[in-house]
N, C-alpha and C. Protein backbone atom coordinates (compact mmCIF):
# COMPACT_ATOMS: atom_id res chain seq x y z
N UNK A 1 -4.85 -25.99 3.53
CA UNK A 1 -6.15 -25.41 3.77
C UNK A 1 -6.96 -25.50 2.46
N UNK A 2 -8.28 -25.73 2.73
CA UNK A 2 -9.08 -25.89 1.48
C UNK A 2 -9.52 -24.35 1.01
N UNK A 3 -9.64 -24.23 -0.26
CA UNK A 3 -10.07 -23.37 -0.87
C UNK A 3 -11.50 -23.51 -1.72
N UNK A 4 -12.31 -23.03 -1.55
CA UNK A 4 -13.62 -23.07 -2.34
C UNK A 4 -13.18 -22.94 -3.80
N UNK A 5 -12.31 -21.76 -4.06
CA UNK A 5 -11.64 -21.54 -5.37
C UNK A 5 -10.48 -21.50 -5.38
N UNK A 6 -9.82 -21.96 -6.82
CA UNK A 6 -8.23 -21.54 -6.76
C UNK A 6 -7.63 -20.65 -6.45
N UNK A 7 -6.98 -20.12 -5.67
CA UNK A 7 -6.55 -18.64 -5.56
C UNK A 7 -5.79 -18.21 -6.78
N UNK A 8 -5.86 -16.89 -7.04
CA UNK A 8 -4.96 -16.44 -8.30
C UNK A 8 -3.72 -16.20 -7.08
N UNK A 9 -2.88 -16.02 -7.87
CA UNK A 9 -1.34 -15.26 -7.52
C UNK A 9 -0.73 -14.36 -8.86
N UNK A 10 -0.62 -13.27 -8.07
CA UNK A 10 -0.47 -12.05 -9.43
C UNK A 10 1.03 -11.40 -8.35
N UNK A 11 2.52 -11.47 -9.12
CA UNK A 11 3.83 -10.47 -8.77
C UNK A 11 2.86 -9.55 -8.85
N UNK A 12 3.71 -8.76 -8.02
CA UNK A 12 3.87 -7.50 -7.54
C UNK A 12 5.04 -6.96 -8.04
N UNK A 13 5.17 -6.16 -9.05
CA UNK A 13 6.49 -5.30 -9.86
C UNK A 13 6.72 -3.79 -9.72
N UNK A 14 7.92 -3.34 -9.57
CA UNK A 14 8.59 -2.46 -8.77
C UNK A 14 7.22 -1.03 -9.61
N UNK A 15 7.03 -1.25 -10.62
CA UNK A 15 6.36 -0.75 -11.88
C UNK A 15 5.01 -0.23 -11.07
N UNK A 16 4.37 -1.14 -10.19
CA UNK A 16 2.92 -0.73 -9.79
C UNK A 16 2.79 0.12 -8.59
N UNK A 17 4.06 -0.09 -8.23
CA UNK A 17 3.86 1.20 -7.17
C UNK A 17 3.92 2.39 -7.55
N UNK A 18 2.98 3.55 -7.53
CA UNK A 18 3.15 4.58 -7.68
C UNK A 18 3.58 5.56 -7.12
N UNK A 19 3.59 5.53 -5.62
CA UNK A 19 4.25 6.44 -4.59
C UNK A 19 6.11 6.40 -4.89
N UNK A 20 6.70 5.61 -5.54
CA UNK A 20 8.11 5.44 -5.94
C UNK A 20 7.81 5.61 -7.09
N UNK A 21 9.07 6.29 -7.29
CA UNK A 21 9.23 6.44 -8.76
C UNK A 21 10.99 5.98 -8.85
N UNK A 22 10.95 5.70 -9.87
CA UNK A 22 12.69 4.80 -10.24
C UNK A 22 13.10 5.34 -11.51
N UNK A 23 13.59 6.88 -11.88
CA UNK A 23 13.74 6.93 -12.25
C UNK A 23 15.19 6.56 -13.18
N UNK A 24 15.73 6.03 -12.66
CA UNK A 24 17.25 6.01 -12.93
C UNK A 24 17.22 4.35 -13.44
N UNK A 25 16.18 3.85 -13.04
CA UNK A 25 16.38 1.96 -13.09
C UNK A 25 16.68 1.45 -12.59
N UNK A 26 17.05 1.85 -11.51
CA UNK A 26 17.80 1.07 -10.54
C UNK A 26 16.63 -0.21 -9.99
N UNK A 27 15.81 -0.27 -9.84
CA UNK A 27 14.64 -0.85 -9.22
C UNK A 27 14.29 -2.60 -10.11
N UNK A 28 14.75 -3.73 -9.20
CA UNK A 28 14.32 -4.82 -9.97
C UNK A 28 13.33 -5.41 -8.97
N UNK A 29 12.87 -6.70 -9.51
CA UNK A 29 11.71 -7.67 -8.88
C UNK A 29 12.11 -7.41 -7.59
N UNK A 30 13.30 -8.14 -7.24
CA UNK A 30 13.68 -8.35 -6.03
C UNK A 30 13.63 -7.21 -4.74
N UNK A 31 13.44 -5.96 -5.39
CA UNK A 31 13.36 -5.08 -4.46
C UNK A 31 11.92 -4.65 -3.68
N UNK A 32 11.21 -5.74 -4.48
CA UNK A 32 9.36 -5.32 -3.97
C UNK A 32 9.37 -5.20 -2.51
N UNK A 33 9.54 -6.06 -1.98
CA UNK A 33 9.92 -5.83 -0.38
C UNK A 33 10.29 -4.69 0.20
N UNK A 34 10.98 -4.02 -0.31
CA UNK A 34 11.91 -2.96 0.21
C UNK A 34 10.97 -1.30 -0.13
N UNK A 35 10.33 -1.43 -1.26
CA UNK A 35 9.59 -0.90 -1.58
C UNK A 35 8.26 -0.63 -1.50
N UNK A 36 8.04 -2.07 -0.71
CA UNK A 36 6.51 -2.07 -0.18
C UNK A 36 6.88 -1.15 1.12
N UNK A 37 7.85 -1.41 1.80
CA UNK A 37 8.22 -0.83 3.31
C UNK A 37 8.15 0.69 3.29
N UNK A 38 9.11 0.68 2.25
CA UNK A 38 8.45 2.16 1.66
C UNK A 38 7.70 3.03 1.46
N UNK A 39 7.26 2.51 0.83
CA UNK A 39 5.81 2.71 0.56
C UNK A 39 5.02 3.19 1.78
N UNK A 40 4.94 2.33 2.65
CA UNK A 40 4.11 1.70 3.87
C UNK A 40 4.69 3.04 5.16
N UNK A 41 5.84 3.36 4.55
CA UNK A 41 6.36 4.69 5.71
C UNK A 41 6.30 5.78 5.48
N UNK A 42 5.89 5.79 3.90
CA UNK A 42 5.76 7.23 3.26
C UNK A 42 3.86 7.44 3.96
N UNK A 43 2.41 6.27 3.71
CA UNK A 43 1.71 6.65 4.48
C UNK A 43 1.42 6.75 5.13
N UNK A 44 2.31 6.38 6.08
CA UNK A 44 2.54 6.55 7.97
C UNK A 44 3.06 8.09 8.00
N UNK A 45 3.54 8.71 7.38
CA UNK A 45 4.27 10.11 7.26
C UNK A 45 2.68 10.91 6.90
N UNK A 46 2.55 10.72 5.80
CA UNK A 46 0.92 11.48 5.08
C UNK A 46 0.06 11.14 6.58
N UNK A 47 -0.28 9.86 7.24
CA UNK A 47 -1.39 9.87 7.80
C UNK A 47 -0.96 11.16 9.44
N UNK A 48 0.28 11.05 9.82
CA UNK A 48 0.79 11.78 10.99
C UNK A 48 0.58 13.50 10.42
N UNK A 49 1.14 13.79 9.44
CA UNK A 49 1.15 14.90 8.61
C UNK A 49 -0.02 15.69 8.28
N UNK A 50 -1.05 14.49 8.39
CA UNK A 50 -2.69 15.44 7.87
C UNK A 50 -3.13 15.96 9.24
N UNK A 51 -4.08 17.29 8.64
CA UNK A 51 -4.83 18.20 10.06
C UNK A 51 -5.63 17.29 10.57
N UNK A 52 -5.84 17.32 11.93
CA UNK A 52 -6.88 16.25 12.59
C UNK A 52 -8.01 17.35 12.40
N UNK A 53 -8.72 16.46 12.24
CA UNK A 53 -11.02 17.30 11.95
C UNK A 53 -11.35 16.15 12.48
N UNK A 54 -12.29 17.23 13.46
CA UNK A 54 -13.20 16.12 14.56
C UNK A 54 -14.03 14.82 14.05
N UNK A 55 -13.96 13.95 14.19
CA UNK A 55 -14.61 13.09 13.54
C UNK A 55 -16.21 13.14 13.68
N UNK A 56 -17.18 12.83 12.52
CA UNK A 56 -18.50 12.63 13.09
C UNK A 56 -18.86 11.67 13.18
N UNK A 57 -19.89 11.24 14.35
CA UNK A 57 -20.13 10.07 15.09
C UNK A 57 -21.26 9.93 13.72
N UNK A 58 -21.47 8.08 13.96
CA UNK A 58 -22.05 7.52 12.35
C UNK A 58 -23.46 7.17 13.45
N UNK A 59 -24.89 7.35 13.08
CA UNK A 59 -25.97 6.60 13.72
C UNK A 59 -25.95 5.63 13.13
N UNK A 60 -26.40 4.47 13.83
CA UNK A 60 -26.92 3.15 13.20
C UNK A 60 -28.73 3.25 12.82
N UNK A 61 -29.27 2.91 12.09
CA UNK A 61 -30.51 2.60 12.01
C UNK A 61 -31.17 2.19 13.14
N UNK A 62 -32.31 2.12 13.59
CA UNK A 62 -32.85 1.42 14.51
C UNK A 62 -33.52 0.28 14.47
């Protein structure tokens, strides 16, 4: 596929997640995966967990 620009590619290290913490070290490259999932179930927990408030409807301009 063409790209207008080069894409960057930047790792992802166990380090930038902040919702984990590793304290012990246990945590290498290889575990990003496992930790993204993580991650990803801890804000599925927060989003089920928060009080529902009625939402307000948005007007559009006319």
């Amino acid at each position: 596929m063409p790209f207008t620009r080069t894409p960057t590619i930047r790792f992802i290290l166990p380090e930038m997640i902040k919702s984990i913490r590793d304290h012990k070290g246990l945590l290498e490259e290889q575990d990003i995966v496992l930790m993204a999932l993580a991650h990803r179930a801890i804000e599925i927990q927060k989003e089920k967990d928060a009080p529902t408030t009625p939402q307000r409807s948005t007007r559009l301009a006319p």
